[in-house]
C-alpha atoms as a PDB file:
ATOM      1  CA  UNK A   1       0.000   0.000   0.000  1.00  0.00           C
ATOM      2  CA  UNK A   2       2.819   2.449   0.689  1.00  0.00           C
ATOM      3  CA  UNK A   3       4.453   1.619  -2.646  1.00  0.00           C
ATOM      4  CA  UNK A   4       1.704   2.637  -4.750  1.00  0.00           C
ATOM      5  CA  UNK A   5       1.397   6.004  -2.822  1.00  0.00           C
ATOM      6  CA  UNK A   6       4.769   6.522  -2.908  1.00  0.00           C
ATOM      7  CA  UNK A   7       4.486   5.977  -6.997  1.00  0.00           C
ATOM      8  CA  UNK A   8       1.763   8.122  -7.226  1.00  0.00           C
ATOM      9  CA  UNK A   9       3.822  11.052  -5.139  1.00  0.00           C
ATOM     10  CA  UNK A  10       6.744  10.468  -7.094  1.00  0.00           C
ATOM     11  CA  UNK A  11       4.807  10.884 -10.744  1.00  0.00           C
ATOM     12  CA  UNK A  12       2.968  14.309  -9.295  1.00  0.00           C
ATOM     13  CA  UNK A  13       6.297  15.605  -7.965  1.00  0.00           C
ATOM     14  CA  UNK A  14       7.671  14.435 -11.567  1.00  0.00           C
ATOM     15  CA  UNK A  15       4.777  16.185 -13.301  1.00  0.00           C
ATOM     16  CA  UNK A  16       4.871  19.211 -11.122  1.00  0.00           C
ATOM     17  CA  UNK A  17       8.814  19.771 -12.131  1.00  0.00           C
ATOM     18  CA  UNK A  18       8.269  19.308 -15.687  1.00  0.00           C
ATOM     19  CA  UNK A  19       5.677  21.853 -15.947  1.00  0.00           C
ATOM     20  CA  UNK A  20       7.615  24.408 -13.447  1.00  0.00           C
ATOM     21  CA  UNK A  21      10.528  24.133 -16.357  1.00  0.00           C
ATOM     22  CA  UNK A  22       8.122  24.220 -19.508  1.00  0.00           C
ATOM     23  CA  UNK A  23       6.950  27.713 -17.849  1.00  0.00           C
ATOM     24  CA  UNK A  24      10.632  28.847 -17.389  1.00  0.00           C
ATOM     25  CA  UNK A  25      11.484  28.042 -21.033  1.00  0.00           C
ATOM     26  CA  UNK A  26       8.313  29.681 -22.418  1.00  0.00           C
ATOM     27  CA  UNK A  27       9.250  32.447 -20.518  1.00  0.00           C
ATOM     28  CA  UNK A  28      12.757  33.006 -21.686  1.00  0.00           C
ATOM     29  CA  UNK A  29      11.422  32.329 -25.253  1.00  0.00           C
ATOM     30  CA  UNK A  30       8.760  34.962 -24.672  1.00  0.00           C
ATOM     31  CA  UNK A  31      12.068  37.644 -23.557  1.00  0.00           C
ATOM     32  CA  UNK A  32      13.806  36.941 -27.028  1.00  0.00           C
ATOM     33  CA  UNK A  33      11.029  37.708 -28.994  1.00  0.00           C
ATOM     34  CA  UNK A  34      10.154  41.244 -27.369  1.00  0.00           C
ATOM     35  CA  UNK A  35      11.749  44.014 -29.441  1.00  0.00           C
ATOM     36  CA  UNK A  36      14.757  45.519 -27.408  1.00  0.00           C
ATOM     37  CA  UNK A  37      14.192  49.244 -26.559  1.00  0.00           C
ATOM     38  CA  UNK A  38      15.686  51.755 -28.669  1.00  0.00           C
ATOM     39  CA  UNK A  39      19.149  52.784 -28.619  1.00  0.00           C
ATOM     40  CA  UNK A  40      19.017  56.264 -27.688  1.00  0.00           C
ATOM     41  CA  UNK A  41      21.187  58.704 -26.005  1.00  0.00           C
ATOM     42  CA  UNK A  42      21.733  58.595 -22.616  1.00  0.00           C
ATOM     43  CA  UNK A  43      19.569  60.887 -20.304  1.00  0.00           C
ATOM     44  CA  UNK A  44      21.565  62.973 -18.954  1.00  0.00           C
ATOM     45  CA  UNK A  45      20.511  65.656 -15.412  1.00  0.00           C
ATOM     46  CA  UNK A  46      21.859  69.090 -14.877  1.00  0.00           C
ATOM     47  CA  UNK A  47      21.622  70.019 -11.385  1.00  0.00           C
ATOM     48  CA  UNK A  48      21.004  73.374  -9.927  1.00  0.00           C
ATOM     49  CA  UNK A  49      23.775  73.911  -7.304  1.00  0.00           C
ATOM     50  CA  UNK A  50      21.684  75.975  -5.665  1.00  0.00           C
ATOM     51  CA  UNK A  51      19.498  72.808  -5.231  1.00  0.00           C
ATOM     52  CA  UNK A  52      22.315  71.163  -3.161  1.00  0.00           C
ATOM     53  CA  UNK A  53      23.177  71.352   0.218  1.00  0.00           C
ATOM     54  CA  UNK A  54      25.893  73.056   1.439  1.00  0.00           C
ATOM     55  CA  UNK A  55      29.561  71.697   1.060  1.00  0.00           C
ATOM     56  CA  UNK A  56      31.459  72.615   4.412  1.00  0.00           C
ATOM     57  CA  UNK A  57      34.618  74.784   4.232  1.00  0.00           C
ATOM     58  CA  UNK A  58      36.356  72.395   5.145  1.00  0.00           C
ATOM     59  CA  UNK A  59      35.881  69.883   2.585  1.00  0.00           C
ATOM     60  CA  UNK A  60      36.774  72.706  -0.212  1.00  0.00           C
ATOM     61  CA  UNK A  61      39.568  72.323  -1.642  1.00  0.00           C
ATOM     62  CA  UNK A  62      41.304  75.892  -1.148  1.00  0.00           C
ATOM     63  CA  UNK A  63      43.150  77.472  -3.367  1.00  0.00           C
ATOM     64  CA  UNK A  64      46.532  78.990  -2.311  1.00  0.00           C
ATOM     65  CA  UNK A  65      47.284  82.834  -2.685  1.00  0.00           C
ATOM     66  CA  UNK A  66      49.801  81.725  -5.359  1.00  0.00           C
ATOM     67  CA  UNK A  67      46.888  80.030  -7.043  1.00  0.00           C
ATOM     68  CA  UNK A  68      44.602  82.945  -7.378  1.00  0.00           C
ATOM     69  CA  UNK A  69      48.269  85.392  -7.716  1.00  0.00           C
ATOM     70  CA  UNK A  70      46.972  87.049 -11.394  1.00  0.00           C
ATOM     71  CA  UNK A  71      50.036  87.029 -13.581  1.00  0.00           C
ATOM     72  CA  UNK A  72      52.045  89.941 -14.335  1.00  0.00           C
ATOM     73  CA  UNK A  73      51.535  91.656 -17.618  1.00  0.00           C
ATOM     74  CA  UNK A  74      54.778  91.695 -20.074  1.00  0.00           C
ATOM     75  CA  UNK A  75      53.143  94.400 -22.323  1.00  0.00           C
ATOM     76  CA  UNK A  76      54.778  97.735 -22.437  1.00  0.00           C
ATOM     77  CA  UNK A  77      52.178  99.659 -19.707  1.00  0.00           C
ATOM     78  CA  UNK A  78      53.188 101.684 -17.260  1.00  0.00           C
ATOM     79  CA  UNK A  79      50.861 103.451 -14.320  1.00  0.00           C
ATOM     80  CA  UNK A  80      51.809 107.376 -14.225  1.00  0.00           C
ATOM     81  CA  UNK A  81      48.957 108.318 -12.146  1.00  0.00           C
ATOM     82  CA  UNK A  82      45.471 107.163 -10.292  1.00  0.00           C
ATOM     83  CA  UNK A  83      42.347 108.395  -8.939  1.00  0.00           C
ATOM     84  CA  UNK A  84      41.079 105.887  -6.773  1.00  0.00           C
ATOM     85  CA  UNK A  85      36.947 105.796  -5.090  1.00  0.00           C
ATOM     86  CA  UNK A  86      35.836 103.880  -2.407  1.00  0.00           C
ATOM     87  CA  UNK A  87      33.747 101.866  -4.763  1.00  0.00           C
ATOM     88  CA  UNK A  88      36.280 101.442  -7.353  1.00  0.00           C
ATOM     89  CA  UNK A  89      33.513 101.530 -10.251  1.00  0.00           C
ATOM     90  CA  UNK A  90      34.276 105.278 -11.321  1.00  0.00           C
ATOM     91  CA  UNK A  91      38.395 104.672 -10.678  1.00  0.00           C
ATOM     92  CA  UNK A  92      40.644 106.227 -13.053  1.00  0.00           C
ATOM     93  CA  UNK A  93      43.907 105.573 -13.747  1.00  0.00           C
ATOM     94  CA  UNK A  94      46.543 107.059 -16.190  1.00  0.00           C
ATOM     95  CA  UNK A  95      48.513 104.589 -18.457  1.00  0.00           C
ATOM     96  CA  UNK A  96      52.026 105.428 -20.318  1.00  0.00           C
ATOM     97  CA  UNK A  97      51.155 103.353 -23.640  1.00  0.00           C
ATOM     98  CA  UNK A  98      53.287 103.583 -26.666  1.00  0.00           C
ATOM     99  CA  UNK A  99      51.047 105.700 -28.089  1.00  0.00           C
ATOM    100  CA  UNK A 100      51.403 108.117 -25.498  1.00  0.00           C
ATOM    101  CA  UNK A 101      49.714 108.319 -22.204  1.00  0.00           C
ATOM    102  CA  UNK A 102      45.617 107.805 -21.570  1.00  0.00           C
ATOM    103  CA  UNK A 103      43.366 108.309 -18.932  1.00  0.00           C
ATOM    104  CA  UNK A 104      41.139 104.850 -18.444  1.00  0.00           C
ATOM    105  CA  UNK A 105      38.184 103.872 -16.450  1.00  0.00           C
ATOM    106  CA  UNK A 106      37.172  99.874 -15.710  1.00  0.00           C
ATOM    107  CA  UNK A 107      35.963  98.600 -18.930  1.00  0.00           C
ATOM    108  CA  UNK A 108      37.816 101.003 -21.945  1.00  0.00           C
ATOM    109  CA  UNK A 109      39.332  99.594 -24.521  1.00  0.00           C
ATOM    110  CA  UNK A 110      43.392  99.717 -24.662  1.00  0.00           C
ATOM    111  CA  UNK A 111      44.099  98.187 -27.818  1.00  0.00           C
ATOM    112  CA  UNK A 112      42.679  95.493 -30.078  1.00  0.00           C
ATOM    113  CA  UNK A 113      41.842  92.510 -27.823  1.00  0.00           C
ATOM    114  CA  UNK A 114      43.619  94.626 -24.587  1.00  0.00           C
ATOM    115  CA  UNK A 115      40.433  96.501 -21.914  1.00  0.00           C
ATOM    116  CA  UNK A 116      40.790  97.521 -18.686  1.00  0.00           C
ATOM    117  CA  UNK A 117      39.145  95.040 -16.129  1.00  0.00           C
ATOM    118  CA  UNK A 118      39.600  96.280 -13.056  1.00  0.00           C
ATOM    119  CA  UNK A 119      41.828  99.163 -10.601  1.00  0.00           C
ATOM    120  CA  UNK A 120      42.368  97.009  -7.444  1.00  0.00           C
ATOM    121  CA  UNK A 121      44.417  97.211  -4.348  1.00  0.00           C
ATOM    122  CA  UNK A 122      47.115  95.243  -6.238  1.00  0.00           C
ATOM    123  CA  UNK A 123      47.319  97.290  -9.136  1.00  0.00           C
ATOM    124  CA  UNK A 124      45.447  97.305 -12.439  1.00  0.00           C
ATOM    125  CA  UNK A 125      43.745  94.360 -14.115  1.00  0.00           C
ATOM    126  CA  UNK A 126      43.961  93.787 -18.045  1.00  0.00           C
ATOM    127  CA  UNK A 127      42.281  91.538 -19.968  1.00  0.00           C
ATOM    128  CA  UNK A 128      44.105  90.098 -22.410  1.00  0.00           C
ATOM    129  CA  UNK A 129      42.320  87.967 -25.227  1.00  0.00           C
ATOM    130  CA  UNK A 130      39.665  87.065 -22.360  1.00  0.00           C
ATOM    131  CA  UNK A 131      42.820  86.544 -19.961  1.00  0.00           C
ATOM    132  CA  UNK A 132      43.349  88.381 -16.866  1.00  0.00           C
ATOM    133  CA  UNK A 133      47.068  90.061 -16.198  1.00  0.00           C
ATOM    134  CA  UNK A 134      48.334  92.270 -13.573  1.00  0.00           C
ATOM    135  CA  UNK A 135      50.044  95.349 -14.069  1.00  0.00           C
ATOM    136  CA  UNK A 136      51.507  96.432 -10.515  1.00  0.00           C
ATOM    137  CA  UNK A 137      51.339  99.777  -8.946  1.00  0.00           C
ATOM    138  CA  UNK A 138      54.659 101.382  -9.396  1.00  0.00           C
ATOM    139  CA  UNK A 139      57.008 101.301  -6.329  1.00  0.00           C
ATOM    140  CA  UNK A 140      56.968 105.106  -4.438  1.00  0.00           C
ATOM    141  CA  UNK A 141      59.944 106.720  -4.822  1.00  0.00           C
ATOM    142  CA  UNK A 142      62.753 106.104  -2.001  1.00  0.00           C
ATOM    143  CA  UNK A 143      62.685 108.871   0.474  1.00  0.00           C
ATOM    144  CA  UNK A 144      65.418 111.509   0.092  1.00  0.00           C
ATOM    145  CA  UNK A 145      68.409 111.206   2.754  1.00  0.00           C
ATOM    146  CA  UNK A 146      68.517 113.615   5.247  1.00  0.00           C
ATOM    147  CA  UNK A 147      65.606 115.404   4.046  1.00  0.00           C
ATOM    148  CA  UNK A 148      61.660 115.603   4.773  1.00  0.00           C
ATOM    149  CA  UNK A 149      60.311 112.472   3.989  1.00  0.00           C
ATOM    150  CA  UNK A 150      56.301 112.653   2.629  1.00  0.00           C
ATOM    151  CA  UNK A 151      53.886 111.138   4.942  1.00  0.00           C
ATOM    152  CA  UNK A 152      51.738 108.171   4.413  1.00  0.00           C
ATOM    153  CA  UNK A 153      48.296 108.850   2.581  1.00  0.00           C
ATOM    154  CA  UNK A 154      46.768 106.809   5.477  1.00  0.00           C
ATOM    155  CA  UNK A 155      48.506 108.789   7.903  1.00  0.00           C
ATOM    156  CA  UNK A 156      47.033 112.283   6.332  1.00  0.00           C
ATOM    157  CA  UNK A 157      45.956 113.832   9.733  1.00  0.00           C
ATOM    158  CA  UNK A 158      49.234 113.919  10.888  1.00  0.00           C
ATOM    159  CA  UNK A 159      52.449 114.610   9.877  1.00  0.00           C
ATOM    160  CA  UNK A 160      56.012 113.590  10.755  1.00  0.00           C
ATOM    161  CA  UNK A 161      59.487 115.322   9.869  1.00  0.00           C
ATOM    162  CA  UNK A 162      62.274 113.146  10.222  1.00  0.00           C
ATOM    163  CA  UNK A 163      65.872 114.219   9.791  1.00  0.00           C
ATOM    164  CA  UNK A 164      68.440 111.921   9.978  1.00  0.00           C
ATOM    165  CA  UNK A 165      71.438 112.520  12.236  1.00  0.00           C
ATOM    166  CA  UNK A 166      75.261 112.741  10.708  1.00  0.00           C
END
């Protein structure tokens, strides 16, 4: 009596396999014949950074002051004179060119492909072909031995005589 059950159990566990591997063929045939998506391009996201959370200071990678240093200028400039504001917008400055000296504001045009960027604490700002270089602020003059030295422009409210002893 047990034998025939167990025949019986064995052909429905049989059957039972057969059809479980029927389905997984049918359904691999079924993937092969469904048309592939098109090949398009890739989707691509631009995020607003404004979207994104903060990055802290920390993890920035900073930039050393030779980094952000703007490089000197090699073309034949030279400052003769400034009017400096507060704001620096409405700065003027006086430039020795080769074609004789002109008075410039931030933004006038030099020469072909040469304007005035900027009149900083550093000196004056060119662009150059889009690229930024640095014409310095000439050095003062050296202060006359045993004579009146000027004062300081910061140090306008008073003034110092200095002599120097023999």
């Amino acid at each position: 009596m047990v034998l025939p059950r167990m025949r019986a159990l064995t052909q429905w566990l049989a059957l039972c396999l057969l059809a479980w591997l029927a389905a997984q063929a049918l359904s691999g045939t079924a993937r092969l014949l469904v048309p592939a998506a098109p090949a398009g391009s890739p989707t691509t996201f631009v995020l607003d950074p404004a979207a994104l959370p903060p990055v802290p200071a920390a993890w920035q990678q900073q930039a050393s002051a030779a980094d952000r240093r703007i490089p000197l200028t090699d073309l034949p400039y030279r400052v003769v004179g400034r009017a400096l504001s507060a704001s620096g917008s409405d700065s003027l400055v006086v430039l020795a060119t080769p074609d004789g000296q002109r008075a410039l504001m931030p933004g006038d045009r030099i020469a072909p492909g040469i304007t005035l960027a900027r009149i900083d604490g550093e000196g004056v700002v060119l662009s150059r072909a889009g690229r930024l270089e640095q014409l310095p602020w000439p050095e003062p003059p050296a202060a006359p031995s045993g004579g009146i030295s000027p004062a300081a422009p910061a140090a306008a409210s008073s003034s110092t005589l200095s002599e120097s002893s023999p």
